[in-house]
C-alpha atoms as a PDB file:
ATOM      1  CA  UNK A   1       8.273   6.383  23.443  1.00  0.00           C
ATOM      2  CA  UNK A   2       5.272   5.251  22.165  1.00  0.00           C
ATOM      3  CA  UNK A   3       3.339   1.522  21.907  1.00  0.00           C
ATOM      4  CA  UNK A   4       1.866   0.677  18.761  1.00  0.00           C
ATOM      5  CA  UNK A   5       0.477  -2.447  17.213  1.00  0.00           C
ATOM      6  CA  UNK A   6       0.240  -3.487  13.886  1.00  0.00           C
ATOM      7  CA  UNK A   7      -2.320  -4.870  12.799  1.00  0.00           C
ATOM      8  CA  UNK A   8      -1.782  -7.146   9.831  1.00  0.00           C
ATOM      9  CA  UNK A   9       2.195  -7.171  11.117  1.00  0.00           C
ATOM     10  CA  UNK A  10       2.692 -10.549   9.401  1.00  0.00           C
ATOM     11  CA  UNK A  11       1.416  -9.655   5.559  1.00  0.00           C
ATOM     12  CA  UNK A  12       3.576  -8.112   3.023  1.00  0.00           C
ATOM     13  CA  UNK A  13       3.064  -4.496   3.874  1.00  0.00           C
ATOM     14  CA  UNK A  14       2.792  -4.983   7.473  1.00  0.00           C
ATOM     15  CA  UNK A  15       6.008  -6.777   7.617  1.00  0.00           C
ATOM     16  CA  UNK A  16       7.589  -3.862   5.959  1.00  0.00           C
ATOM     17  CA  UNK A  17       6.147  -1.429   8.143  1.00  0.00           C
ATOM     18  CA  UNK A  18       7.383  -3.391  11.553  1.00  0.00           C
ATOM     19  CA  UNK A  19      10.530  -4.024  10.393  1.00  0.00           C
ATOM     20  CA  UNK A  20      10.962  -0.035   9.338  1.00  0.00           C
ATOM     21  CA  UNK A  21       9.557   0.589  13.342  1.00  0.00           C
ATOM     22  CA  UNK A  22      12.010  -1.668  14.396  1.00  0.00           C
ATOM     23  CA  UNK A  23      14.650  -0.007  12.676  1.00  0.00           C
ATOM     24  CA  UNK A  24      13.376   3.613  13.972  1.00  0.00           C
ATOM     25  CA  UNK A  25      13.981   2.511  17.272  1.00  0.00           C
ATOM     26  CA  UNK A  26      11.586   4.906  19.159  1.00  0.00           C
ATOM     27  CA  UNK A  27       8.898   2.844  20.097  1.00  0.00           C
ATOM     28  CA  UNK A  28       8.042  -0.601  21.123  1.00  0.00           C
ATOM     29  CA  UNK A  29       5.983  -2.534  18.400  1.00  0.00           C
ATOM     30  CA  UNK A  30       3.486  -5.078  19.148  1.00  0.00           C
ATOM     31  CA  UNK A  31       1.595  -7.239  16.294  1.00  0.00           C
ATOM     32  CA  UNK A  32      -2.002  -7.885  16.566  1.00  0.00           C
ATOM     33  CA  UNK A  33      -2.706 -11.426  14.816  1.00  0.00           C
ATOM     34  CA  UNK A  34      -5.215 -13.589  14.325  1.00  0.00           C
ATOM     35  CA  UNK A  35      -3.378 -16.415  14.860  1.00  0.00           C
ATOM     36  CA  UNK A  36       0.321 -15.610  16.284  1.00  0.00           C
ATOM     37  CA  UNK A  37       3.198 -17.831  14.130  1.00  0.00           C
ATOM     38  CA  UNK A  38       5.217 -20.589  15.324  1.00  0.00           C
ATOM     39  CA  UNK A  39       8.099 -17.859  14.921  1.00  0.00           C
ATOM     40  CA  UNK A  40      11.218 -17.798  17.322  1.00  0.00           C
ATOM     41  CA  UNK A  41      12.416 -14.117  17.476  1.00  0.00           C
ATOM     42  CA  UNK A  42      12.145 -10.424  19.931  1.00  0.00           C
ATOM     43  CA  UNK A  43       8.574  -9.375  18.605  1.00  0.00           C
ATOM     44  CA  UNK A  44       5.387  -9.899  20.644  1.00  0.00           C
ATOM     45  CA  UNK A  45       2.401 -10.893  19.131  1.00  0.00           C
ATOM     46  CA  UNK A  46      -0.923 -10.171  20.719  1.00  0.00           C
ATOM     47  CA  UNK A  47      -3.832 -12.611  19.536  1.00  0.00           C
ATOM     48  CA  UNK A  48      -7.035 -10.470  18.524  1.00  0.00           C
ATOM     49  CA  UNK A  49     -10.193 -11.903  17.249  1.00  0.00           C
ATOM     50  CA  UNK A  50     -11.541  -8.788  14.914  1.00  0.00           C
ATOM     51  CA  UNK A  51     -15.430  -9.980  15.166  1.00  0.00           C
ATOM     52  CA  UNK A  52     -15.311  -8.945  18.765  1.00  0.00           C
ATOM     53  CA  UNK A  53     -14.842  -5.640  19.362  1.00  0.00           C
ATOM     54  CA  UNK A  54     -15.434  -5.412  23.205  1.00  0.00           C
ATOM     55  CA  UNK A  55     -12.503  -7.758  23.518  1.00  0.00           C
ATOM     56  CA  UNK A  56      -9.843  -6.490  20.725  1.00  0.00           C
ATOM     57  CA  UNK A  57     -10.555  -3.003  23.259  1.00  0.00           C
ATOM     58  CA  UNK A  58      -9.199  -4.717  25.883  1.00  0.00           C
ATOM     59  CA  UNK A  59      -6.246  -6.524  24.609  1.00  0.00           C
ATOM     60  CA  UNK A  60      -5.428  -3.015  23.154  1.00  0.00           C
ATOM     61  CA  UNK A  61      -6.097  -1.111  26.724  1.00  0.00           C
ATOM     62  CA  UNK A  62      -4.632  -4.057  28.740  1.00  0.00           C
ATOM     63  CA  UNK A  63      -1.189  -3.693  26.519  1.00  0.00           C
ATOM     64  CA  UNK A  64      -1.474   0.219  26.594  1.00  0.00           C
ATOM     65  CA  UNK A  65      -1.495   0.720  23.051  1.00  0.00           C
ATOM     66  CA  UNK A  66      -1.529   4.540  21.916  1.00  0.00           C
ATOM     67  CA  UNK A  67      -1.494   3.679  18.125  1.00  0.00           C
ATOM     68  CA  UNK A  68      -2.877   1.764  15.969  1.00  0.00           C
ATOM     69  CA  UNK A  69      -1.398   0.986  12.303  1.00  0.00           C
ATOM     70  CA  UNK A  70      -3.629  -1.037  10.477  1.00  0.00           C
ATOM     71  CA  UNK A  71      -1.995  -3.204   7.184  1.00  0.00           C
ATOM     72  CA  UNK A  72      -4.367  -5.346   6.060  1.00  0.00           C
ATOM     73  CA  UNK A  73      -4.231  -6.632   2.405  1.00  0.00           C
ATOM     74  CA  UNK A  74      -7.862  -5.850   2.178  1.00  0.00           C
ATOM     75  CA  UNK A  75      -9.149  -8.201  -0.432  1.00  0.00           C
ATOM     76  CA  UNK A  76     -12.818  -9.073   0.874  1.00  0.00           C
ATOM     77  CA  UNK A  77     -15.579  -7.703   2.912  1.00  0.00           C
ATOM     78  CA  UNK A  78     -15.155  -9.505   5.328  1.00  0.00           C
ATOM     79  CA  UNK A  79     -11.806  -8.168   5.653  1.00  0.00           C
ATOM     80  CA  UNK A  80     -12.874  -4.412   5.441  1.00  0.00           C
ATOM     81  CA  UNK A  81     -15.231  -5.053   8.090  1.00  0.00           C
ATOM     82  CA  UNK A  82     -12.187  -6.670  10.485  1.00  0.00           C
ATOM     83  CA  UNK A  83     -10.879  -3.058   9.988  1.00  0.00           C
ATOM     84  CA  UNK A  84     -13.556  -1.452  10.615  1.00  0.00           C
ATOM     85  CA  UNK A  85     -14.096  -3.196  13.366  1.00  0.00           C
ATOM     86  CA  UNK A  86     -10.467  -2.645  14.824  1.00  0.00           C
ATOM     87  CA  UNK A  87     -11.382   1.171  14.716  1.00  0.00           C
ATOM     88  CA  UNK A  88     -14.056   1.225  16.944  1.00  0.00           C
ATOM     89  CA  UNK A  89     -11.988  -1.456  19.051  1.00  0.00           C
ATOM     90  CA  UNK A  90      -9.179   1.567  19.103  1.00  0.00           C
ATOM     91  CA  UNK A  91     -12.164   3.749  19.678  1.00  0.00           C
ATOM     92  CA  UNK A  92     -13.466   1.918  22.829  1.00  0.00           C
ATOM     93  CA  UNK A  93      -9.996   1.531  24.411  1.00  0.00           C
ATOM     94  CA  UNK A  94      -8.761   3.670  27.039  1.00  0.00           C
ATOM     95  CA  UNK A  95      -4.787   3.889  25.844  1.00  0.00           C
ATOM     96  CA  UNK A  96      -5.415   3.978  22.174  1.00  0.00           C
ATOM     97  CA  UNK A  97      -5.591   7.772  20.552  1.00  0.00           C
ATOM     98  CA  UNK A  98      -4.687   7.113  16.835  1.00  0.00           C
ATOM     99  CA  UNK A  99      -4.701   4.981  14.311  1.00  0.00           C
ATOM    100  CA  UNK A 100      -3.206   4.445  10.666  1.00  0.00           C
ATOM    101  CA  UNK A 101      -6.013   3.248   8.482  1.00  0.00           C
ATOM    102  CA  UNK A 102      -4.630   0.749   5.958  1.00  0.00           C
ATOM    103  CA  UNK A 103      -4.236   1.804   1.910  1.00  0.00           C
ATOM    104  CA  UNK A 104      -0.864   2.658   1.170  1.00  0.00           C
ATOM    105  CA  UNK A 105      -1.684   3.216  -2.196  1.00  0.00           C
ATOM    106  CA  UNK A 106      -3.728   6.067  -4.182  1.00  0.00           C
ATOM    107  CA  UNK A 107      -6.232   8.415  -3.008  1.00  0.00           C
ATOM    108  CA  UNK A 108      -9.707   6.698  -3.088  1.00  0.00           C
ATOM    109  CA  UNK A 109     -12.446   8.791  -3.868  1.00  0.00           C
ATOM    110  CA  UNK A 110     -15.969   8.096  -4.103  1.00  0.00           C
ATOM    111  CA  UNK A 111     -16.143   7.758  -8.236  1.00  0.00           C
ATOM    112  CA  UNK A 112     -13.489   5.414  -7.931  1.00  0.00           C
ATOM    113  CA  UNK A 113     -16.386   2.604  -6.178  1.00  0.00           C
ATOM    114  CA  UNK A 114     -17.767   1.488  -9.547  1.00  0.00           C
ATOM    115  CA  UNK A 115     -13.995   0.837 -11.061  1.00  0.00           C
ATOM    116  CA  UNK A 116     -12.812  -0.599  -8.220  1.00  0.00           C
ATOM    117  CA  UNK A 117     -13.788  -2.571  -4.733  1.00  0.00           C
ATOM    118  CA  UNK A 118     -10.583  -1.506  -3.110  1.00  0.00           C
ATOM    119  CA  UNK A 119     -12.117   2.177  -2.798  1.00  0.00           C
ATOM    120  CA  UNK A 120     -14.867   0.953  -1.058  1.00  0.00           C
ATOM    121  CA  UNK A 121     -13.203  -0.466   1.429  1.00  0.00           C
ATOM    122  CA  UNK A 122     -11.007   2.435   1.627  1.00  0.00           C
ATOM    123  CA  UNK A 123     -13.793   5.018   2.045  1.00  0.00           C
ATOM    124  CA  UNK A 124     -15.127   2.747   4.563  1.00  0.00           C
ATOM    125  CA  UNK A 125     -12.315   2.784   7.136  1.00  0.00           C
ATOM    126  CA  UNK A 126     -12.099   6.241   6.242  1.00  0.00           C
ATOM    127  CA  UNK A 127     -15.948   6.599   7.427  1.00  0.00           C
ATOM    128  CA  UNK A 128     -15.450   5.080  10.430  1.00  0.00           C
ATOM    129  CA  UNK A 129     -12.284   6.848  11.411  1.00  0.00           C
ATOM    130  CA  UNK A 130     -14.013  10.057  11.218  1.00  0.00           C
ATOM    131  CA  UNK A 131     -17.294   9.015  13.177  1.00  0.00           C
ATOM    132  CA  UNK A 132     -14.772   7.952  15.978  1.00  0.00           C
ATOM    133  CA  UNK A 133     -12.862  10.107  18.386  1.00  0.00           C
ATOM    134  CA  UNK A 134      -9.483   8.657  17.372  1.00  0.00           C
ATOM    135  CA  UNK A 135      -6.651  10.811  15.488  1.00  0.00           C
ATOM    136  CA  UNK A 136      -6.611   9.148  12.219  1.00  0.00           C
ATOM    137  CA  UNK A 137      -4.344   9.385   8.930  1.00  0.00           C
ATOM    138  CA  UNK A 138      -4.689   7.538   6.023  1.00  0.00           C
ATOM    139  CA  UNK A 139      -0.820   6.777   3.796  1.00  0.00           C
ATOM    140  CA  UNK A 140      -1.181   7.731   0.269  1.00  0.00           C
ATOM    141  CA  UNK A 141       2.032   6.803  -1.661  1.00  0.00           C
ATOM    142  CA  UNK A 142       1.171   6.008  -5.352  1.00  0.00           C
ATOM    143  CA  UNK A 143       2.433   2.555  -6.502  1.00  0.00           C
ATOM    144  CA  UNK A 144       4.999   0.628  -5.428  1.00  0.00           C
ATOM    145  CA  UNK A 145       8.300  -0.026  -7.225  1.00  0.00           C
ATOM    146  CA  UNK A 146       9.575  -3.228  -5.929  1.00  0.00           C
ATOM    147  CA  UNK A 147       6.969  -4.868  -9.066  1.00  0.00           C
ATOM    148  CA  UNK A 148       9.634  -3.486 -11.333  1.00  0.00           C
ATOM    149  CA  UNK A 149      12.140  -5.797  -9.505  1.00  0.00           C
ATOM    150  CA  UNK A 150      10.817  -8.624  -8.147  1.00  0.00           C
ATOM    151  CA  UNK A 151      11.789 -11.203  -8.221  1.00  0.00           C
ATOM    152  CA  UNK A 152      15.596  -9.787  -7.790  1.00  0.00           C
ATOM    153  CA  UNK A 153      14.360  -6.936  -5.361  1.00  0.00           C
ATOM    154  CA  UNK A 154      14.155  -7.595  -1.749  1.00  0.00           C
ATOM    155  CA  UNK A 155      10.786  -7.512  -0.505  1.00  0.00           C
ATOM    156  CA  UNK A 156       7.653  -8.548   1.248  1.00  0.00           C
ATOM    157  CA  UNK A 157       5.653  -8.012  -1.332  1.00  0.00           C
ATOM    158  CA  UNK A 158       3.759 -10.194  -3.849  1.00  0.00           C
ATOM    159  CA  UNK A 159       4.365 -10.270  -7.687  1.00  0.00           C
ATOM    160  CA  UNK A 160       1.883  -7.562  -9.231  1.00  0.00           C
ATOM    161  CA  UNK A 161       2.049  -6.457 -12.854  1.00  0.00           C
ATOM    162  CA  UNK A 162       1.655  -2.189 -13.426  1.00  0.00           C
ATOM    163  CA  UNK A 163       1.911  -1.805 -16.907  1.00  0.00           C
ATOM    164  CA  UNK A 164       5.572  -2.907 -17.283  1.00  0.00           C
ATOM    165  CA  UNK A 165       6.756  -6.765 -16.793  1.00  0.00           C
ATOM    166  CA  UNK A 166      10.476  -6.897 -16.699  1.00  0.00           C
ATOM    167  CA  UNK A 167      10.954 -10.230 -16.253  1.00  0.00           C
ATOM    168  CA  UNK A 168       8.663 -11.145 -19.252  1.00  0.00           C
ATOM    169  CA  UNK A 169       9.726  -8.645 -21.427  1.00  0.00           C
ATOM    170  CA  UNK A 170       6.010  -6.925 -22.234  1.00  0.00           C
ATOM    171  CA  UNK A 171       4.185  -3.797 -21.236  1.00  0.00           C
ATOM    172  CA  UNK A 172       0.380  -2.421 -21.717  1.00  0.00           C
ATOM    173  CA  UNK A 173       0.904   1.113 -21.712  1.00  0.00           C
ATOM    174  CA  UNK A 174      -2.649   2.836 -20.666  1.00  0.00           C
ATOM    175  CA  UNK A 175      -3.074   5.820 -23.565  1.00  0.00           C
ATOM    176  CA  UNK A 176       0.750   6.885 -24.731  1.00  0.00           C
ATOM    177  CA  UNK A 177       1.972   5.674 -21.568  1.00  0.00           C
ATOM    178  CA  UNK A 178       2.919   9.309 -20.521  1.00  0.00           C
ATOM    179  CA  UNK A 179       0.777  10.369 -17.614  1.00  0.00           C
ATOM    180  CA  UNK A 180       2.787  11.203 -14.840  1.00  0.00           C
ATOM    181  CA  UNK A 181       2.228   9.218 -11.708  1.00  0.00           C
ATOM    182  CA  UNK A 182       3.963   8.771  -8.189  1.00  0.00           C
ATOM    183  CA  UNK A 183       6.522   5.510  -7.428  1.00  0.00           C
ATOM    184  CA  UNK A 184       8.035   4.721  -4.037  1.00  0.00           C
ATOM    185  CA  UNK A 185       9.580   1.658  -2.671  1.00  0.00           C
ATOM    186  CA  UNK A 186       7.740  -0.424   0.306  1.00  0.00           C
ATOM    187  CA  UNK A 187      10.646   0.189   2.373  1.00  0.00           C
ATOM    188  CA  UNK A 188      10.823   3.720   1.781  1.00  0.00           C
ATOM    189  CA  UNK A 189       7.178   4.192   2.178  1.00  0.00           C
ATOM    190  CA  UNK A 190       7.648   2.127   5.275  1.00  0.00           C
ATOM    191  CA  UNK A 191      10.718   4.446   6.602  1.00  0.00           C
ATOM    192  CA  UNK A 192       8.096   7.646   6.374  1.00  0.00           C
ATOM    193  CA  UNK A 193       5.615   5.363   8.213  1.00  0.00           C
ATOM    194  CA  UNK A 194       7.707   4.555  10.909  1.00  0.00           C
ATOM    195  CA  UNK A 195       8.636   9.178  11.125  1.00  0.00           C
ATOM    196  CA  UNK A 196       4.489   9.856  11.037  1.00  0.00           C
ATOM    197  CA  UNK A 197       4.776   8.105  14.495  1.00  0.00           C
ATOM    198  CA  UNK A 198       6.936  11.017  16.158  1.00  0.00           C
ATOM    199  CA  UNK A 199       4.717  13.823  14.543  1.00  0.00           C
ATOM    200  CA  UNK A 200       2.807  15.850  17.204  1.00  0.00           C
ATOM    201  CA  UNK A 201      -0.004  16.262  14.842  1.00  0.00           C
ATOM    202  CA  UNK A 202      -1.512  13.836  11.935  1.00  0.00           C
ATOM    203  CA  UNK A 203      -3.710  15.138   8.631  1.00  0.00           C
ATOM    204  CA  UNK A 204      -6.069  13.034   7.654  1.00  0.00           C
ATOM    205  CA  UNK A 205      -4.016  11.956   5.233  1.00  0.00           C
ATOM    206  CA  UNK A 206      -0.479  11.614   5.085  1.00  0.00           C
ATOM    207  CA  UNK A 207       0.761  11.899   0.859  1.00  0.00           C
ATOM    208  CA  UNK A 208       4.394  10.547  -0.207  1.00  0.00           C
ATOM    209  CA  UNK A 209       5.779  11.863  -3.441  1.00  0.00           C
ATOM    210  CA  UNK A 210       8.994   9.647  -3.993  1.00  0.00           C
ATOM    211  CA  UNK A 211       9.277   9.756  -7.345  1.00  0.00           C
ATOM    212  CA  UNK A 212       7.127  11.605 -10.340  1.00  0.00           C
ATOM    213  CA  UNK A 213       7.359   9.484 -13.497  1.00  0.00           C
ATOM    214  CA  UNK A 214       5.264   7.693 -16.274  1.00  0.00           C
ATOM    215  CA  UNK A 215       4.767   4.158 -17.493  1.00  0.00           C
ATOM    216  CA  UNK A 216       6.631   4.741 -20.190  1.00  0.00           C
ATOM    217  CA  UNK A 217       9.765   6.011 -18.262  1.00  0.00           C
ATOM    218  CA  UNK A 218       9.708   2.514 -16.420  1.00  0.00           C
ATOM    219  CA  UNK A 219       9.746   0.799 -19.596  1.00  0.00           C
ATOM    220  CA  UNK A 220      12.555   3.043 -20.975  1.00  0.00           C
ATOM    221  CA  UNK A 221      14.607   2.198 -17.665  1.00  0.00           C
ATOM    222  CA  UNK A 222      13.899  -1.670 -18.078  1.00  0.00           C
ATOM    223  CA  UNK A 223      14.445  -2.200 -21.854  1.00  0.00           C
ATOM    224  CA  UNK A 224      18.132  -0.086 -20.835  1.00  0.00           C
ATOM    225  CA  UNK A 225      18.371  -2.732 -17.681  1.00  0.00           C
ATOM    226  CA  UNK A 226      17.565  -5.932 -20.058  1.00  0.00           C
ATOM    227  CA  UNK A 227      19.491  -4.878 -23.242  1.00  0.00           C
ATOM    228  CA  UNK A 228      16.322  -5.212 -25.337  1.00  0.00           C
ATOM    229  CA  UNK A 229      13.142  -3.945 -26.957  1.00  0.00           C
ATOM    230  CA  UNK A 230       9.898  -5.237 -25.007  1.00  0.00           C
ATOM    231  CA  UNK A 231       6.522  -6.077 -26.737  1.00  0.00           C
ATOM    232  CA  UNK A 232       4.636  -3.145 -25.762  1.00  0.00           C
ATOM    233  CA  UNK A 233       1.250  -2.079 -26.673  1.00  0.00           C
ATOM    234  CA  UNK A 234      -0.865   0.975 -25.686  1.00  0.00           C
ATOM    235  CA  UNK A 235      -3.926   0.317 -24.854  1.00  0.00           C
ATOM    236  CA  UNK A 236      -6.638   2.856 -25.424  1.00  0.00           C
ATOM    237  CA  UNK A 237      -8.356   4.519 -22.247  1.00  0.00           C
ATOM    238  CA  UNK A 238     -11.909   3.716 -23.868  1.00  0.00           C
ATOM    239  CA  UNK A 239     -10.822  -0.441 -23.752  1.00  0.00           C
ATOM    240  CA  UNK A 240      -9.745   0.111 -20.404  1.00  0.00           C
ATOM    241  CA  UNK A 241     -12.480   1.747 -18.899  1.00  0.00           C
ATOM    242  CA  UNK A 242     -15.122  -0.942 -20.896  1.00  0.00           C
ATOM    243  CA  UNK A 243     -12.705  -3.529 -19.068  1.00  0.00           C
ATOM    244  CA  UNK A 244     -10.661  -4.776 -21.396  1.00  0.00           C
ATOM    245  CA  UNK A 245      -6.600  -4.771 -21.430  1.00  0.00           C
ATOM    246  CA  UNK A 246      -4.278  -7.078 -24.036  1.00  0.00           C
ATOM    247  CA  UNK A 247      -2.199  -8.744 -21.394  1.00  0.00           C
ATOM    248  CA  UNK A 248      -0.585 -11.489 -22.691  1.00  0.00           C
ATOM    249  CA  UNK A 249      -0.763 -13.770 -19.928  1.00  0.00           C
ATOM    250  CA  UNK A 250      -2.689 -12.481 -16.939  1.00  0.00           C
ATOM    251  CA  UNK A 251      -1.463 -13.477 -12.721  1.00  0.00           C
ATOM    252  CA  UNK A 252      -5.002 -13.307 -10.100  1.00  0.00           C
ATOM    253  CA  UNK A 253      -4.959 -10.208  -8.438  1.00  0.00           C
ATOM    254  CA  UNK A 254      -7.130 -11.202  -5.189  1.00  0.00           C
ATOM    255  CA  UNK A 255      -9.573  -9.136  -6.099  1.00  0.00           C
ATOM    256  CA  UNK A 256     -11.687 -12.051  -7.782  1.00  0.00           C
ATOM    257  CA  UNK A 257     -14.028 -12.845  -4.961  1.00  0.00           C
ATOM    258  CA  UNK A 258     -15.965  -9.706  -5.829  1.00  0.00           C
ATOM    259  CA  UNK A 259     -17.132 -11.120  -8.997  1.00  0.00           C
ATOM    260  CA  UNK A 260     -14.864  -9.564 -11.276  1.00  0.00           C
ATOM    261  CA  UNK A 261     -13.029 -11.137 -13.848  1.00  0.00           C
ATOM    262  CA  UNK A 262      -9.064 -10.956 -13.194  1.00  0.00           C
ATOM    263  CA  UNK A 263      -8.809  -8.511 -16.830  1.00  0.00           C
ATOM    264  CA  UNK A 264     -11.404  -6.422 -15.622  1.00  0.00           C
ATOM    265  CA  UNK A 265      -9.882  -5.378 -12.417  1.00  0.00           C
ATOM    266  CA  UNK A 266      -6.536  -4.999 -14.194  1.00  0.00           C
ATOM    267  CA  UNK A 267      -8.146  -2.721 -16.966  1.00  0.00           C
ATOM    268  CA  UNK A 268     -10.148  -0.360 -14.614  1.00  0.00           C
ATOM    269  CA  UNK A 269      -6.867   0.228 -12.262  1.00  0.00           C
ATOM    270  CA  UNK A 270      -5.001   1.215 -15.888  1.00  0.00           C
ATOM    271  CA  UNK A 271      -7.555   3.463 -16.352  1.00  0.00           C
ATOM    272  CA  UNK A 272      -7.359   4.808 -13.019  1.00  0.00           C
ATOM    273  CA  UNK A 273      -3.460   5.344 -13.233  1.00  0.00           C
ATOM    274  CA  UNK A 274      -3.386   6.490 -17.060  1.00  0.00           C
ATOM    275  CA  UNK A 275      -6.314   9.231 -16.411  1.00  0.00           C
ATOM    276  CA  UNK A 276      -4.334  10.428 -13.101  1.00  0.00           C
ATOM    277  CA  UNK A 277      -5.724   8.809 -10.156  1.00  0.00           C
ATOM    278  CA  UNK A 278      -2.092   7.700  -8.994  1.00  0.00           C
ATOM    279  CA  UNK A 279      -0.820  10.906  -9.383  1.00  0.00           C
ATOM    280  CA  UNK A 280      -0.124  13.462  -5.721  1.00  0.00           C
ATOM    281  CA  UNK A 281      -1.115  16.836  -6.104  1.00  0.00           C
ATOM    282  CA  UNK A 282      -0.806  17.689  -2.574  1.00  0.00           C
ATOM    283  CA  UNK A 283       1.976  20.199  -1.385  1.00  0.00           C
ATOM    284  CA  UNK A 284       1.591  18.810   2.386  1.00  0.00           C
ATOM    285  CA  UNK A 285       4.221  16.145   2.131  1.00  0.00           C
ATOM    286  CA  UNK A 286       6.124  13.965   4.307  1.00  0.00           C
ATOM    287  CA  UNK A 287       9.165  13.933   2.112  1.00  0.00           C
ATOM    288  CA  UNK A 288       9.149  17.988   2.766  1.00  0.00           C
ATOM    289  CA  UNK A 289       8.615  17.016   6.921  1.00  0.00           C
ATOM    290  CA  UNK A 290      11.585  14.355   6.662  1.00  0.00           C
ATOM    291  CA  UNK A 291      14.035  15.397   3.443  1.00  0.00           C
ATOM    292  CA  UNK A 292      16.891  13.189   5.442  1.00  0.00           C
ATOM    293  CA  UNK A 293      15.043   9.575   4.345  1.00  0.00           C
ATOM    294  CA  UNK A 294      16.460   9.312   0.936  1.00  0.00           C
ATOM    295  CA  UNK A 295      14.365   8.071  -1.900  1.00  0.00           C
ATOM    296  CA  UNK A 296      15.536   4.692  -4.148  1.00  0.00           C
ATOM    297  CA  UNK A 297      15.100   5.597  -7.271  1.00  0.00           C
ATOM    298  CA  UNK A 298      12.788   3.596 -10.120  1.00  0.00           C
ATOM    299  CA  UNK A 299      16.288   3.109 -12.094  1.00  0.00           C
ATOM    300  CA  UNK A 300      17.992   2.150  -8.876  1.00  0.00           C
ATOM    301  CA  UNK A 301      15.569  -0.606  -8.532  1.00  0.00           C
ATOM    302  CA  UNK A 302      15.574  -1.700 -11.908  1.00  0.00           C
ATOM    303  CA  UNK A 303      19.270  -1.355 -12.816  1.00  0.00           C
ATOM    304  CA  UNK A 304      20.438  -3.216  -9.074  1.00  0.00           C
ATOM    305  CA  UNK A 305      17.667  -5.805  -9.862  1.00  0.00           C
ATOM    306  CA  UNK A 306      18.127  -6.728 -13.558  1.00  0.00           C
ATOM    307  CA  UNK A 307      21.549  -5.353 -14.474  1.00  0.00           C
ATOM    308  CA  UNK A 308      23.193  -8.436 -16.931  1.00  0.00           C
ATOM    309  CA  UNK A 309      20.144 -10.876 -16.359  1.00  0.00           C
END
């Protein structure tokens, strides 16, 4: 049995990824926090301050932490840097052998860092894992499906619009809507998560399959779940690269702080997922290392979450 921390425990992924831990039952589970909340229940929070790094390595040595799973919602710089930080932290301490750098999402590559800041900050945990001595794995899962059910669907997660809004009716199909891409739910990509933990031996990245579909088989499963035809438009990949996408109505994204406008972000990560960057080609799987965690399917989701509404 093994002691990891969290880091980022109390955010919308990280919650999901403790409470999968939790569930597992193997190890005990620690949350490193900024600030620990006013929160009456069995899990221990440990109060870091990311800027030092000296003194984040010993909280982690003094609580014997062999792992570290970072979930930050990395939205800044200053935010990547926290992580970055937290790796040499886990680097300096005595107990602490791996770590889990934060992404849960697509496979950043270095031509993605014009489109989009989050591959920055990606590659830049990803630098600093390497230059240390630690074990390190990065989570590459595609997208999310709980967007397709929220609000209905149980989850941590924020409201975030990709491609399809049920509730609203609409979609913005990048192209003909038909590349293929990879869908999981948080808690399922949380379940896999909480398995890496028992492996003997990490890669440095760890890819989840789920579920292979398109865009437009999400809309076809939520115009079935609504009873209706939805607005839909497909957008061309040229307008999406040059930053533009015909939302009707558009939500911030967090991303804003970098200077970009909340369309443009939108538009470049359609063009990301409509040209294939959401899309595992990797045969080393974790669904092939754990084929007992069954996968919720996109029309589960959909059907269970807008079924008669």
């Amino acid at each position: 049995m093994g002691i990891i921390a969290v880091a980022g425990g109390t955010g919308s992924v990280g919650q999901t990824i403790v409470e999968a831990l939790v569930a597992h039952g193997k190890h005990n589970v620690l949350i490193l926090t900024r600030k620990p909340p006013n929160l009456v229940n069995q899990l221990t929070y440990l109060a870091v301050d990311y800027d030092d790094v000296g003194a984040t390595a010993k909280t982690l040595e003094a609580a014997e932490v062999d792992t570290v799973i970072c979930a930050f919602g990395i939205e800044s710089d200053a935010v990547s840097e926290a992580q970055v930080n937290l790796i040499r932290a886990a680097d300096m301490s005595g107990s602490t052998k791996r770590f889990v750098v934060s992404g849960y999402d697509m496979l950043f590559k270095e031509e993605h860092i014009p489109m989009i800041p989050t591959a920055k900050w990606a590659l830049a945990a990803t630098r600093a894992a390497e230059e240390s001595s630690l074990e390190y794995t990065r989570v590459v899962n595609g997208l999310f499906l709980d967007y397709y059910g929220l609000p209905h669907w149980r989850s941590h997660l924020k409201p975030w619009v990709n491609a399809v809004n049920v509730a609203r009716k609409w979609a913005v199909l990048p192209g003909d809507g038909t590349t293929k891409m990879n869908f999981i739910t948080s808690q399922d990509m949380a379940r896999f998560v909480a398995r890496l933990m028992d492996l003997a031996k990490w890669s440095p990245v760890s890819f989840i399959a789920g579920q292979t579909a398109s865009f437009k088989d999400i809309l076809q499963l939520a115009e079935r779940a609504r009873g209706e035809r939805f607005s839909v438009k497909n957008e061309s990949l040229d307008d999406l690269r040059n930053g533009r996408i015909s939302f009707p109505e558009f939500e911030e994204t967090g991303l804003e702080s970098t200077g970009q406008s909340t369309e443009h972000i939108l538009a470049l990560f359609h063009f990301i997922s409509g040209t294939g960057g959401y899309t595992i080609s990797s045969d080393d799987l974790l669904d092939t290392q754990f084929p007992d965690i069954k996968i919720t399917t996109a029309a589960e989701v959909i059907e269970s979450s807008w079924r008669h509404r």
